[in-house]
Protein backbone atom coordinates (compact mmCIF):
# COMPACT_ATOMS: atom_id res chain seq x y z
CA UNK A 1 7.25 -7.39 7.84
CA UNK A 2 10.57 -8.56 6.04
CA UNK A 3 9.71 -9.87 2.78
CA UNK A 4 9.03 -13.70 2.90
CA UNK A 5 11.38 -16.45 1.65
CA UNK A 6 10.63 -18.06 -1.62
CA UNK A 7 7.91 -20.62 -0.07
CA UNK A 8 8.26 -24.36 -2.37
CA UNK A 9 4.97 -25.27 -4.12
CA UNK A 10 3.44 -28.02 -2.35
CA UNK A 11 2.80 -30.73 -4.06
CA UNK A 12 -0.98 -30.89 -3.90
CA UNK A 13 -0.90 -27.06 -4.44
CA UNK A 14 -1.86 -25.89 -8.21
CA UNK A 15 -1.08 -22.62 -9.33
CA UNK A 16 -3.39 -19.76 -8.10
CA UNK A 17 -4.84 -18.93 -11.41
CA UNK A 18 -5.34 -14.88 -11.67
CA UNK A 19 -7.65 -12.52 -13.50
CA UNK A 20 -6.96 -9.18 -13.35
CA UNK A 21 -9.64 -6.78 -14.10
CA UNK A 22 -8.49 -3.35 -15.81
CA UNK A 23 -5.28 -2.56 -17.63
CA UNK A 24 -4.97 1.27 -16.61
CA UNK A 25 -2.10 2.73 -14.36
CA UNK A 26 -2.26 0.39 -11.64
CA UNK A 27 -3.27 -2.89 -12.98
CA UNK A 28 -0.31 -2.17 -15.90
CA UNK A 29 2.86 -0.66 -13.93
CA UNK A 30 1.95 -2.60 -10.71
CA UNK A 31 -0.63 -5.79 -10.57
CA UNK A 32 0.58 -7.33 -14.14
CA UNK A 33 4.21 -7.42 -12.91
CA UNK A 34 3.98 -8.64 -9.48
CA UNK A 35 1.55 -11.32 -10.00
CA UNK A 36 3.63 -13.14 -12.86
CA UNK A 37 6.65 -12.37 -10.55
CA UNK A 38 5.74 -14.62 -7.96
CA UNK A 39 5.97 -18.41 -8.17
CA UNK A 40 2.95 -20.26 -7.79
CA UNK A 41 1.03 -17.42 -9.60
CA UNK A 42 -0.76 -17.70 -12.71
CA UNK A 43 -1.75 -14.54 -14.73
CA UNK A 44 -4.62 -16.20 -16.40
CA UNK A 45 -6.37 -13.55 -18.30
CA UNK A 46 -6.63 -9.60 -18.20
CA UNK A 47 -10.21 -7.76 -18.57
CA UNK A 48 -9.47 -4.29 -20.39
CA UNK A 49 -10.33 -3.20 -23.95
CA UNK A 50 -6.72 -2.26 -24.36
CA UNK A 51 -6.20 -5.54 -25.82
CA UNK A 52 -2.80 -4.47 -28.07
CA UNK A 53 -1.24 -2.88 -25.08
CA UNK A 54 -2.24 -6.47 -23.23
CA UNK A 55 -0.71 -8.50 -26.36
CA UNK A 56 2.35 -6.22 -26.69
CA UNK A 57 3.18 -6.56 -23.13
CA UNK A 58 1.88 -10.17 -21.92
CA UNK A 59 1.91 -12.44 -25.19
CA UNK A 60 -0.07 -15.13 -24.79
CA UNK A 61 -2.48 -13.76 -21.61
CA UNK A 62 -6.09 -13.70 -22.96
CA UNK A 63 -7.58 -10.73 -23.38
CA UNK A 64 -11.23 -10.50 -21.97
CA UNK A 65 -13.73 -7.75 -23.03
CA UNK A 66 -16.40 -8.53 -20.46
CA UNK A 67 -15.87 -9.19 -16.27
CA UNK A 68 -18.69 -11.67 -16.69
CA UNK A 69 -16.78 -14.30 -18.90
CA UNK A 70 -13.76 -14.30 -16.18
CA UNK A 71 -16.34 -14.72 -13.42
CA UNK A 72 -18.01 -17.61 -15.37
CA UNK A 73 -14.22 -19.44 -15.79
CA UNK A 74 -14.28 -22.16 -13.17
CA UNK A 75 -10.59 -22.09 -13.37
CA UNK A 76 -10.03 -18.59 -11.89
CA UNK A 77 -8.92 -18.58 -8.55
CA UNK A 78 -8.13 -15.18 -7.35
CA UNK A 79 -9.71 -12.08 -9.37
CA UNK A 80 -7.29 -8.65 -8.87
CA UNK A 81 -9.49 -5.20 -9.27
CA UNK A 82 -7.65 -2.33 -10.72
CA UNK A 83 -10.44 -0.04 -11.62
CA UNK A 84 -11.46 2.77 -10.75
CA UNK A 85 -12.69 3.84 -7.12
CA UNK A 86 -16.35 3.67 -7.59
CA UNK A 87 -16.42 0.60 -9.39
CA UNK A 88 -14.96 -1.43 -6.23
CA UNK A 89 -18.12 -2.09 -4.66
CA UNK A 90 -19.95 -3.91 -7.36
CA UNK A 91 -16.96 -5.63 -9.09
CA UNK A 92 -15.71 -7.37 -5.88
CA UNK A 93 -19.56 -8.27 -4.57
CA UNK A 94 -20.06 -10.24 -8.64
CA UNK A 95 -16.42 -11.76 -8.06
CA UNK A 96 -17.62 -13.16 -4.30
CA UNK A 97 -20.79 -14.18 -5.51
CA UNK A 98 -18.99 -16.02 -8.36
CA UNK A 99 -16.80 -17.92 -5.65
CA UNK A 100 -13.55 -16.06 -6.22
CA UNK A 101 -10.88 -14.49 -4.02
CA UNK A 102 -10.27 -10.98 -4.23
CA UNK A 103 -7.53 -8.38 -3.94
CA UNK A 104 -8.85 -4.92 -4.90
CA UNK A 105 -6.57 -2.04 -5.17
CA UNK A 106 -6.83 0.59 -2.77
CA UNK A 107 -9.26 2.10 -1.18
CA UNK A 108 -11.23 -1.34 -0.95
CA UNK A 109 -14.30 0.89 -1.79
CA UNK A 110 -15.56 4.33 -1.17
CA UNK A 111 -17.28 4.14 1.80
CA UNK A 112 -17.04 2.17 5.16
CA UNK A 113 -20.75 0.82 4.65
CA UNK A 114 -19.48 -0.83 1.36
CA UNK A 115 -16.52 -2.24 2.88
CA UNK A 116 -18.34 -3.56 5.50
CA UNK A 117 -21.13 -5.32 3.15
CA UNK A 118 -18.38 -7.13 1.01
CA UNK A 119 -16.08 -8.16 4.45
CA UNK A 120 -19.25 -9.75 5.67
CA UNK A 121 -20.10 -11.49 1.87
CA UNK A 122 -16.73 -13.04 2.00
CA UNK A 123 -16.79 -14.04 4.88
CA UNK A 124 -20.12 -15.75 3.87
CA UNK A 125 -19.10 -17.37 1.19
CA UNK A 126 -15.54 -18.45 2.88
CA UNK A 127 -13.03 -16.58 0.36
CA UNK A 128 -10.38 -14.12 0.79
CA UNK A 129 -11.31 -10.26 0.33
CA UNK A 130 -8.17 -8.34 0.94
CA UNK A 131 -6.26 -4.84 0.01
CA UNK A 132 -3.07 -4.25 -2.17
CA UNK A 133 -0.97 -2.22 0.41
CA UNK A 134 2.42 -3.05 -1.32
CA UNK A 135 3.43 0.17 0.62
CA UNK A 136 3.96 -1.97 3.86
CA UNK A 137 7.35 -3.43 1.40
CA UNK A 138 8.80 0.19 0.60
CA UNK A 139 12.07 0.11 1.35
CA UNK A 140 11.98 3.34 3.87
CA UNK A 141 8.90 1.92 6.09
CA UNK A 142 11.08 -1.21 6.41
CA UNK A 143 13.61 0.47 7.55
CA UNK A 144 12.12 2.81 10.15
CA UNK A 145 10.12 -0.22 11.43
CA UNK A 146 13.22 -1.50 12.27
CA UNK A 147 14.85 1.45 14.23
CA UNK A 148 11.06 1.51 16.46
CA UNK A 149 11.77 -2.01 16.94
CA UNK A 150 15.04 -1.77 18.32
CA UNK A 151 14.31 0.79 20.69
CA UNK A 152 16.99 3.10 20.13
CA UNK A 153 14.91 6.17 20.17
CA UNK A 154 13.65 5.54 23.25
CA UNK A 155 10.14 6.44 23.90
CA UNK A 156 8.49 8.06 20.73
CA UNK A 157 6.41 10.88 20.67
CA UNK A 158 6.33 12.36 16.61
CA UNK A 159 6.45 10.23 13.87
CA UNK A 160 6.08 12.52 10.39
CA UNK A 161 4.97 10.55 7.04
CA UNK A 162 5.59 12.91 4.39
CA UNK A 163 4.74 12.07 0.79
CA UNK A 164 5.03 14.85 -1.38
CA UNK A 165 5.27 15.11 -5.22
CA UNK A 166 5.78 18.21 -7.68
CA UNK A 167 2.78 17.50 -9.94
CA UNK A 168 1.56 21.31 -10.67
CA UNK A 169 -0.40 20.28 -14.23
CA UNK A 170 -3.74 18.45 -13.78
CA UNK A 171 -4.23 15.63 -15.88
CA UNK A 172 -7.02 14.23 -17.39
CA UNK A 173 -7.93 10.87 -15.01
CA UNK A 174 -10.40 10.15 -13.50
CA UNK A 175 -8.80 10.75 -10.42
CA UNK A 176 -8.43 14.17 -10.63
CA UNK A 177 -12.17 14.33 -11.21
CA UNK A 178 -15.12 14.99 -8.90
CA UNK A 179 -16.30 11.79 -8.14
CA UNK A 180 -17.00 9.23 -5.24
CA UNK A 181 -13.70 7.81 -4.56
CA UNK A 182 -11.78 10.56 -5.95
CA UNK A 183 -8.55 13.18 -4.68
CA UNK A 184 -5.16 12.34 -2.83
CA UNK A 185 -6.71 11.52 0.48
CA UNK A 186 -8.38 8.54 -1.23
CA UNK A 187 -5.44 8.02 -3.09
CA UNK A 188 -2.41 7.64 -1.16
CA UNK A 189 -4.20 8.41 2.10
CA UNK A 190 -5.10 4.65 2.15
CA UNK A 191 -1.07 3.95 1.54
CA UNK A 192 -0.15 6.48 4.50
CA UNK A 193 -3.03 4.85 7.06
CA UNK A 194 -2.27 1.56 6.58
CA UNK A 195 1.55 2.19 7.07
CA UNK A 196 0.65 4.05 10.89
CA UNK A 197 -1.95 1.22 11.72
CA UNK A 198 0.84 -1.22 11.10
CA UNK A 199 3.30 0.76 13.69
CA UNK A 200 0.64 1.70 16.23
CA UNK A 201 -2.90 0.89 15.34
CA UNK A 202 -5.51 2.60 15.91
CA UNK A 203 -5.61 6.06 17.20
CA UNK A 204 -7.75 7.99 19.89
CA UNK A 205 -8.34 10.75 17.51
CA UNK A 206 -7.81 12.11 13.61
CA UNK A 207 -7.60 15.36 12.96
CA UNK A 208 -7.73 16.03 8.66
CA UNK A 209 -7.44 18.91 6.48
CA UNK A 210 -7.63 18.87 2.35
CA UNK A 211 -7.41 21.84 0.18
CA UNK A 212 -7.20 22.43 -3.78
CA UNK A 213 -4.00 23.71 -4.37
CA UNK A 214 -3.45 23.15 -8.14
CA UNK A 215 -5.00 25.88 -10.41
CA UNK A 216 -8.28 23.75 -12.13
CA UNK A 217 -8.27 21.37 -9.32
CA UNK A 218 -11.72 19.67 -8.64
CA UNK A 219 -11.00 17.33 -5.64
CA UNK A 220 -8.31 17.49 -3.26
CA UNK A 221 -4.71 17.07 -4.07
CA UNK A 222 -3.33 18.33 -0.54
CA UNK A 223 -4.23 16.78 2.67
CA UNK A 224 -2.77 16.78 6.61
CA UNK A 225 -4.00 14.42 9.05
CA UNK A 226 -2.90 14.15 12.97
CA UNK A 227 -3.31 10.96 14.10
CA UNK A 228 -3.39 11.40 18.29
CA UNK A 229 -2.48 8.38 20.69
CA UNK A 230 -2.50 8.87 24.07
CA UNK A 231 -1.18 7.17 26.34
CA UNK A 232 -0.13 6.56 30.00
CA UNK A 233 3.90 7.62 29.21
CA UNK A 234 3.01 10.50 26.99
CA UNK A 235 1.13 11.27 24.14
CA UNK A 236 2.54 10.61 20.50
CA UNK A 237 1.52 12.20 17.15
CA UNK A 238 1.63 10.60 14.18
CA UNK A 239 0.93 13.43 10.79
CA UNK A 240 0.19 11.90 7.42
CA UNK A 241 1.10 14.72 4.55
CA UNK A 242 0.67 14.54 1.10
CA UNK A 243 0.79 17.37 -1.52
CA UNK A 244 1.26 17.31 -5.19
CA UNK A 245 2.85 20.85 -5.43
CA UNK A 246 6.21 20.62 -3.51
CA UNK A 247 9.09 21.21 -5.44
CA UNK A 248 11.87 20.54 -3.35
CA UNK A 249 10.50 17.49 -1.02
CA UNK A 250 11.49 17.23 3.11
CA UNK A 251 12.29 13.86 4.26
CA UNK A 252 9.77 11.17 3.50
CA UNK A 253 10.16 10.03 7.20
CA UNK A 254 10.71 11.90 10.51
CA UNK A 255 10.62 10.08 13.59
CA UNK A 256 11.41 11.42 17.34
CA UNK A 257 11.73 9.90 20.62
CA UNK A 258 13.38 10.64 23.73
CA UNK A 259 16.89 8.89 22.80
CA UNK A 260 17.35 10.66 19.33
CA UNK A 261 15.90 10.95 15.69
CA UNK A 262 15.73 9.15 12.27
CA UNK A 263 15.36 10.75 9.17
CA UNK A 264 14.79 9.73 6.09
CA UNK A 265 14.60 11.74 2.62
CA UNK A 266 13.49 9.99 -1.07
CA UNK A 267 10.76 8.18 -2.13
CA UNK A 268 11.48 3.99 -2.42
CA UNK A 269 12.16 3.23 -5.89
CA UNK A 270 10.36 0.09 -6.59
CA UNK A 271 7.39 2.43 -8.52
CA UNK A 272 9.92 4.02 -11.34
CA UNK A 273 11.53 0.56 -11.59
CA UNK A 274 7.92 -0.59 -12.25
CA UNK A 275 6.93 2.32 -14.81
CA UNK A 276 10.47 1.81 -16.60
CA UNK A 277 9.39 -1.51 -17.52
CA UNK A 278 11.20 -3.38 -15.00
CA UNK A 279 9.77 -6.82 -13.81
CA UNK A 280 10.71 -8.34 -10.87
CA UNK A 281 11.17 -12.23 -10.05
CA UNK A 282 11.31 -13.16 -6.97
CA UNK A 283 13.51 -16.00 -7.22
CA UNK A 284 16.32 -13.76 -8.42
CA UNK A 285 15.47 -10.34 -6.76
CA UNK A 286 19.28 -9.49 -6.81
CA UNK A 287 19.36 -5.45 -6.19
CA UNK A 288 15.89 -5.20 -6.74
CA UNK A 289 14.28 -2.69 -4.33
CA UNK A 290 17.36 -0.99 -3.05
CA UNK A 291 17.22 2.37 -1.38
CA UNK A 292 20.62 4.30 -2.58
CA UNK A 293 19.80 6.95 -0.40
CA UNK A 294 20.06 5.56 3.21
CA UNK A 295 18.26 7.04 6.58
CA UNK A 296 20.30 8.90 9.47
CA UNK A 297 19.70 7.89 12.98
CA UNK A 298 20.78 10.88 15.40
CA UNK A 299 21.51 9.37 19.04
CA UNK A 300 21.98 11.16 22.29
CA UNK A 301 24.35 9.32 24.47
CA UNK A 302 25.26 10.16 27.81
CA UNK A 303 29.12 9.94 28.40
CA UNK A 304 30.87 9.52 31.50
CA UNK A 305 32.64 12.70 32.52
CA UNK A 306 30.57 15.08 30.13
CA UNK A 307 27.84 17.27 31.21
CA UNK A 308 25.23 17.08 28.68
CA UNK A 309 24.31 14.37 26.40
CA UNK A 310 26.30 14.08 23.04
CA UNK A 311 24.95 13.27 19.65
CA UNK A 312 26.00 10.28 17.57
CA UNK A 313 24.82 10.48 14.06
CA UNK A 314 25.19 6.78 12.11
CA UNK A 315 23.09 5.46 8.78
CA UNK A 316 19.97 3.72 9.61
CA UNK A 317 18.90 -0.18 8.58
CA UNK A 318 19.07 -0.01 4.70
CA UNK A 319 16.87 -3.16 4.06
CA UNK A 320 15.18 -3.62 0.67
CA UNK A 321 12.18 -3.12 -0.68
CA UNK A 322 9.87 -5.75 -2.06
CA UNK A 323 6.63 -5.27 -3.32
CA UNK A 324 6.23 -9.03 -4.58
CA UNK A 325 6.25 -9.95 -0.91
CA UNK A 326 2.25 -8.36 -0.65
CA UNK A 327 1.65 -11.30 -3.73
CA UNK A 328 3.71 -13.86 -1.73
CA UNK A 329 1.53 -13.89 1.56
CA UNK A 330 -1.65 -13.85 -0.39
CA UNK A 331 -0.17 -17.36 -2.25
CA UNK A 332 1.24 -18.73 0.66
CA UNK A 333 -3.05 -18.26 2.72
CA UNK A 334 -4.21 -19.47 -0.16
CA UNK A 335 -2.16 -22.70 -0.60
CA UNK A 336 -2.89 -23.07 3.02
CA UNK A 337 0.73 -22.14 4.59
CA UNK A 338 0.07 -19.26 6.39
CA UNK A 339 -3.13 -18.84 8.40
CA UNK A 340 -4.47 -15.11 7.14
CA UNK A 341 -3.58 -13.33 3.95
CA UNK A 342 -0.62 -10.30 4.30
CA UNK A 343 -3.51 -7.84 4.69
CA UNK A 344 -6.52 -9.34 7.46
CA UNK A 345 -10.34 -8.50 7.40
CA UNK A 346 -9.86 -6.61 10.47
CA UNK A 347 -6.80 -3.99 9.06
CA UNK A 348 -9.24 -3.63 5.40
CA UNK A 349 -12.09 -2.40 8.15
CA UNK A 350 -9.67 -0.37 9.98
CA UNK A 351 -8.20 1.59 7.04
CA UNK A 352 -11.57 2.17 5.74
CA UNK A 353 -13.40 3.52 9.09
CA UNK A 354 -10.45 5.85 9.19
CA UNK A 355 -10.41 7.22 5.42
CA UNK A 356 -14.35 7.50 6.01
CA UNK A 357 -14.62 9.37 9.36
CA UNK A 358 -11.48 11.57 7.70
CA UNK A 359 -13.53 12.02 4.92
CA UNK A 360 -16.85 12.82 6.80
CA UNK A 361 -15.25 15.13 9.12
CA UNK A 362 -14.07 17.56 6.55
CA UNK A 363 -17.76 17.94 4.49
């Protein structure tokens, strides 16, 4: 899961030529940015009626007004969905049926049936449908992947993924409004699946709660889910927490096993970097994804001559974050280097039958 070296064009590779659909939030402060960051990309036009906000910030892109005329561009490779929730579904079917590849933001859709419907299309008509999970390139799941690889605490049993935010006013988005799609558990619940799928896969059980915290809240913007695996050694938890009134946050990461702990506290920085306007290159990534606030590691060792076990506190792997490594892996399947895309058919279905039967369970 470290982010990918800079892979050189081939020489019967052409640029993946891009159209991104929406301008909002995500397509701005993430898609936009990543896709011209990586070599071998081509942002080829943007679909959004914000067409000075396009011109101010991408000279030169076109600026589409309808989906249909990007669809109808034999040129465009690869068409990025950054719309809302409840459009998913029908944008990504038109782009398939038009013979494109497609990455829509997360959730791939609102319900597992859709999901299912466009996996099987693509697969049909032999293109790539995948997620945007740059979350698997924060800086923090990096590094706690690498303490559960190396074994040093032992045999896990509680893994806590905490992602917490002091957001009390409710803004006018559709997000925050009662629709299909809508509320944190669709929102970063995706994000916080994905990242336990990756570490574990798929559990015997989930257990989820939501609640409306915020005064004037319509959907939920609070959510706990237990993920239960059991197995022959012992059982292990993993609890997925997100809440948008929590002033003073925990640590983003708690893991514990037999041999110790790791804890982690902050949020990776790669999204303010993003909404300040920075743009990242990946041929010259210098600092670029850098966590300044490192995670602990707390070891029990067992010392000759002492009773009981003694704990060893040292700072955890610090590696960097990278969120144009998600864009990288998607180039590299498509210019034929790398046999599946960052984010399979088999891991969309997963997140989504897990978001669903969350969902379902809780109505």
């Amino acid at each position: 899961m470290n982010p990918p070296p800079i892979t050189p064009q081939p020489t019967h590779a052409a640029p993946v030529q891009v159209a991104l659909i929406g301008y909002g939030g995500a397509g701005r402060i993430f898609h936009a940015p990543l896709i011209t960051g990586v070599p071998g990309l081509r942002l080829a036009c943007i679909v959004t009626r914000q067409h000075e906000a396009v011109q101010r910030d991408w000279p030169g892109v076109p600026c589409l007004a309808s989906v249909g005329a990007a669809l109808a561009d034999p040129a465009i490779d690869l068409v990025v969905i950054a719309t809302p929730n409840d459009s998913h579904f029908e944008l990504a079917r038109a782009a398939l049926q038009a013979g494109k590849h497609v990455v829509v933001d997360k959730p791939c859709t609102v319900s597992l049936a859709e999901t299912e419907t466009l996996l099987a299309l693509a697969e049909q008509q032999g293109r790539v449908l995948t997620v945007f999970q740059n979350r698997r390139f924060d800086s923090d799941f990096l590094a706690l992947q690498q303490v559960l690889d190396s074994g040093q605490l032992g045999r896990v049993v509680q893994v806590n993924s905490n992602f917490d935010r002091y957001r009390p006013a409710v803004p006018v988005r559709w997000r925050e409004q009662n629709l299909p799609g809508s509320g944190l558990w669709y929102d970063l619940g995706p994000h916080l699946v994905d990242q336990a799928l990756v570490l574990f896969g798929r559990p015997d059980a989930l257990l989820l709660e939501q609640a409306n915290v915020r005064d004037g809240a319509q959907v939920n913007d609070w959510f706990h889910a237990v993920l239960r695996y059991d197995r022959p050694q012992g059982g292990l938890r993993v609890i997925l927490h997100a809440s948008t009134l929590v002033a003073e946050p925990g640590p983003r990461w708690t893991a514990h096993g037999t041999e110790g702990s790791f804890t982690k506290f902050g949020l990776d920085v790669q999204e303010d970097a993003l909404k300040a306007g920075q743009r990242p290159q990946l041929a010259a990534l210098e600092d670029w994804g850098r966590d300044p606030q490192p995670g602990q590691l707390l070891r029990m060792a067992n010392i000759s001559g002492v009773a009981a076990p003694v704990s060893v506190r040292s700072a955890a792997p610090q590696p960097p974050g990278n969120y144009l490594a998600y864009y990288a892996q998607l180039r590299d399947h498509l210019w034929g280097l790398a046999p599946a895309p960052g984010v399979t058919p088999a891991q969309v279905r997963a997140v989504m039958q897990l978001l669903t039967l969350g969902a379902e369970s809780v109505t």
